[in-house]
C-alpha atoms as a PDB file:
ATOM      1  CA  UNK A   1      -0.790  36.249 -19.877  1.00  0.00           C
ATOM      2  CA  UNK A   2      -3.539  33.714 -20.573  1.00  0.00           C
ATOM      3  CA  UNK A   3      -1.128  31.572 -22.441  1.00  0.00           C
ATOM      4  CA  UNK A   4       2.047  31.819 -19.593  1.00  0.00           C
ATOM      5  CA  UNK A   5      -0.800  30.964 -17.282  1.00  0.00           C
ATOM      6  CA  UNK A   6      -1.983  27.633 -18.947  1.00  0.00           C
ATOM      7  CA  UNK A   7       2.197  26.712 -19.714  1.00  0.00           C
ATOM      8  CA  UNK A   8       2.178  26.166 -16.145  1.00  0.00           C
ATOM      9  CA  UNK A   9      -1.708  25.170 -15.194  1.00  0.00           C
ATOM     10  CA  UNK A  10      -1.944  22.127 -17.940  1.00  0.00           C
ATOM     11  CA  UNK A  11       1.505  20.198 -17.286  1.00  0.00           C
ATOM     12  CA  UNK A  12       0.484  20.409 -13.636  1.00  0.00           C
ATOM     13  CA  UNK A  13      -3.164  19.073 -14.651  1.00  0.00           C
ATOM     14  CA  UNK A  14      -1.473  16.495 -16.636  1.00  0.00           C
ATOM     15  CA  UNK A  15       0.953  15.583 -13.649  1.00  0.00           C
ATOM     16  CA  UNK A  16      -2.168  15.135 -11.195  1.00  0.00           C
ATOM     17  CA  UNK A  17      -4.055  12.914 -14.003  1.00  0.00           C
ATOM     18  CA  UNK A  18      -0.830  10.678 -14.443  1.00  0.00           C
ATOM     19  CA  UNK A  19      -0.668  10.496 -10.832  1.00  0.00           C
ATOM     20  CA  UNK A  20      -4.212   9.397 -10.233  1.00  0.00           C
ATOM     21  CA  UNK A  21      -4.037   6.556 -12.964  1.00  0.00           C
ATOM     22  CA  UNK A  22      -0.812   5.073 -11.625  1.00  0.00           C
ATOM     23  CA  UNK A  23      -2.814   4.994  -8.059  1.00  0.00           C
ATOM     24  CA  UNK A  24      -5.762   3.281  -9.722  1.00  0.00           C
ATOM     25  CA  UNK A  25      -3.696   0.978 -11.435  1.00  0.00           C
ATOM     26  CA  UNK A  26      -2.326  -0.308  -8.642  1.00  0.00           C
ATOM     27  CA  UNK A  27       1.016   1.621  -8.948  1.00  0.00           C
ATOM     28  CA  UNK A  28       0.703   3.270  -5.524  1.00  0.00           C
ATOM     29  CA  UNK A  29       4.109   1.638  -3.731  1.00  0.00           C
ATOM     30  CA  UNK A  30       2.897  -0.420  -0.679  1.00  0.00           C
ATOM     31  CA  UNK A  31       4.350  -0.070   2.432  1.00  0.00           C
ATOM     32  CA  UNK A  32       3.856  -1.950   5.753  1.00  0.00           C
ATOM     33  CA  UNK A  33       4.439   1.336   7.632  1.00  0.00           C
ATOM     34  CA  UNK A  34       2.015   3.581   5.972  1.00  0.00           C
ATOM     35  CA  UNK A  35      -0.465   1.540   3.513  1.00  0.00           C
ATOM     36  CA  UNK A  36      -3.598   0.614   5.279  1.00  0.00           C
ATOM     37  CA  UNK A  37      -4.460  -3.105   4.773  1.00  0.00           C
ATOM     38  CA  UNK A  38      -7.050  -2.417   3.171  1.00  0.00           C
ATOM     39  CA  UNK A  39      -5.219  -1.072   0.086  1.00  0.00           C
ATOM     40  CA  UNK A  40      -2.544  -4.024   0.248  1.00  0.00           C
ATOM     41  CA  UNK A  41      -5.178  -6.794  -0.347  1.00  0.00           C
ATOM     42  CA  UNK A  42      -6.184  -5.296  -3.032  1.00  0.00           C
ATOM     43  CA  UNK A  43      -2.968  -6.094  -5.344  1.00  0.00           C
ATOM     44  CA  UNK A  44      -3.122 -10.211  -5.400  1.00  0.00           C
ATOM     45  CA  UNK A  45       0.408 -10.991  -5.031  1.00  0.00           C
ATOM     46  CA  UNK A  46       0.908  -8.890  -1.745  1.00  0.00           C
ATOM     47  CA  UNK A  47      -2.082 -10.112  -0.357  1.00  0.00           C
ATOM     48  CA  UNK A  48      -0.882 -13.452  -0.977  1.00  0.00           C
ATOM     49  CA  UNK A  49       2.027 -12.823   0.604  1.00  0.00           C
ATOM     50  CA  UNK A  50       0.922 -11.296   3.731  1.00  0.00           C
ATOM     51  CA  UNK A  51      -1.407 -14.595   4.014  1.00  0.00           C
ATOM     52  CA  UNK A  52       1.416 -16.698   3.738  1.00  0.00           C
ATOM     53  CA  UNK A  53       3.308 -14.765   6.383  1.00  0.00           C
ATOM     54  CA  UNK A  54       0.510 -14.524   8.752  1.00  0.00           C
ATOM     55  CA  UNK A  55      -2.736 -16.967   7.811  1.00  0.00           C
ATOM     56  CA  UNK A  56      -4.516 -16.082  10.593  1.00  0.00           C
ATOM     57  CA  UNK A  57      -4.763 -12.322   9.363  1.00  0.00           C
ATOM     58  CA  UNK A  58      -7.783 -13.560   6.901  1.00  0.00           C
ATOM     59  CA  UNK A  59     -10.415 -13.458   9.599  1.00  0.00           C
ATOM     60  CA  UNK A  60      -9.419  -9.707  11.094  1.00  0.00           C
ATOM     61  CA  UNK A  61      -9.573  -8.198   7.590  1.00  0.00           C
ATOM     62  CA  UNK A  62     -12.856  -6.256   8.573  1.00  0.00           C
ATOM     63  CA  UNK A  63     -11.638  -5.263  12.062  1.00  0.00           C
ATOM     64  CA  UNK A  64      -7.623  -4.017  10.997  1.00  0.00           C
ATOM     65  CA  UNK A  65      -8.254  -2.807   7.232  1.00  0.00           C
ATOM     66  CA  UNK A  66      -7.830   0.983   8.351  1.00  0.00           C
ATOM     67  CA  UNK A  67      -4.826   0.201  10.034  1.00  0.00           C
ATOM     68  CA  UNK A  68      -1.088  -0.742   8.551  1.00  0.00           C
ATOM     69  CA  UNK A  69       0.875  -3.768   9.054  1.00  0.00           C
ATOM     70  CA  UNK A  70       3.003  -1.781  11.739  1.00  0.00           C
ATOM     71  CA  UNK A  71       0.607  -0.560  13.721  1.00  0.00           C
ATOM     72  CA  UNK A  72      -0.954  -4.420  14.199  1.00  0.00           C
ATOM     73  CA  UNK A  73       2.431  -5.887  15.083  1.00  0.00           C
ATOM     74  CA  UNK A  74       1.957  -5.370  18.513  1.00  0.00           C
ATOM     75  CA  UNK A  75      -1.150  -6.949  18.899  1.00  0.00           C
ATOM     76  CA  UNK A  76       0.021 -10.226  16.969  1.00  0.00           C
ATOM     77  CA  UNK A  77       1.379 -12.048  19.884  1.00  0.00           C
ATOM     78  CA  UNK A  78       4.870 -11.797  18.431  1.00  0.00           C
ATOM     79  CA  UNK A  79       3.861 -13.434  14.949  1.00  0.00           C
ATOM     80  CA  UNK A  80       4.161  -9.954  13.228  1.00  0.00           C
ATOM     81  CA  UNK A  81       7.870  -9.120  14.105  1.00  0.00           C
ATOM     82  CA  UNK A  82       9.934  -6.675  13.066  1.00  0.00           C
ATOM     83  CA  UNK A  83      12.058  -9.346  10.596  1.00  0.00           C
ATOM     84  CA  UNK A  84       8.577 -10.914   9.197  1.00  0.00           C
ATOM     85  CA  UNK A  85       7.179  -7.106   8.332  1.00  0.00           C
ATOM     86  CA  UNK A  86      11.138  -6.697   6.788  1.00  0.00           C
ATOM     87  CA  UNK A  87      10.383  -9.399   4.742  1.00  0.00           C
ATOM     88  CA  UNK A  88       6.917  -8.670   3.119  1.00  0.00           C
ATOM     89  CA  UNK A  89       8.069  -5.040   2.413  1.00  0.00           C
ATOM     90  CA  UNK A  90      10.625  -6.957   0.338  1.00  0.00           C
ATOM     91  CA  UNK A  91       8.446  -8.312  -1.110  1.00  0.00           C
ATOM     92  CA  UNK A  92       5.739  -5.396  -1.649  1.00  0.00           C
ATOM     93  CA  UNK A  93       8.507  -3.827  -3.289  1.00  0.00           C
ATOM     94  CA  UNK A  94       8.798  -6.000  -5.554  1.00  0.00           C
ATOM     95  CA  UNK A  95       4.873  -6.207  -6.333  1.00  0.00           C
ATOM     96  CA  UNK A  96       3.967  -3.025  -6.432  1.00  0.00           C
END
């Protein structure tokens, strides 16, 4: 029993572990519907990205980092529309 029981406990453990270091690696897929900001600026190239799409977006960091890209397009006044947040997840696919 104890050896059917760690067949199936240990490739799990080691499934967890692998998924952990591919999040802490940056391997975590960004998306603008369900990554917080937060989490995007902290891979370079998307956050370069989303401050070439929106420059402004610099000085709300502290105020919109628990939120995603999607839920702040409303409040952008139009400069967050639904073709611009098309285009960085393009390009967050391609980055992360």
């Amino acid at each position: 029993m104890k050896l059917r029981l760690a067949s199936i406990i240990v490739p799990a453990m080691l499934g967890a572990f692998a998924m952990t270091a591919h999040a802490q690696n940056g391997g975590a897929k960004l998306s603008v519907e369900t990554t917080p900001i937060s989490e995007i600026i902290k891979n370079e190239k998307a956050k370069a990205a989303l401050e070439a799409a929106l420059p402004p977006i610099v000085e709300y960091y502290d105020q919109i980092g628990a939120m995603t890209l999607k839920d702040v397009a409303p409040m952008s006044q139009g400069a967050l529309d639904d073709a611009k947040l098309k285009e960085l997840q393009t390009t967050f696919d391609s980055v992360s």
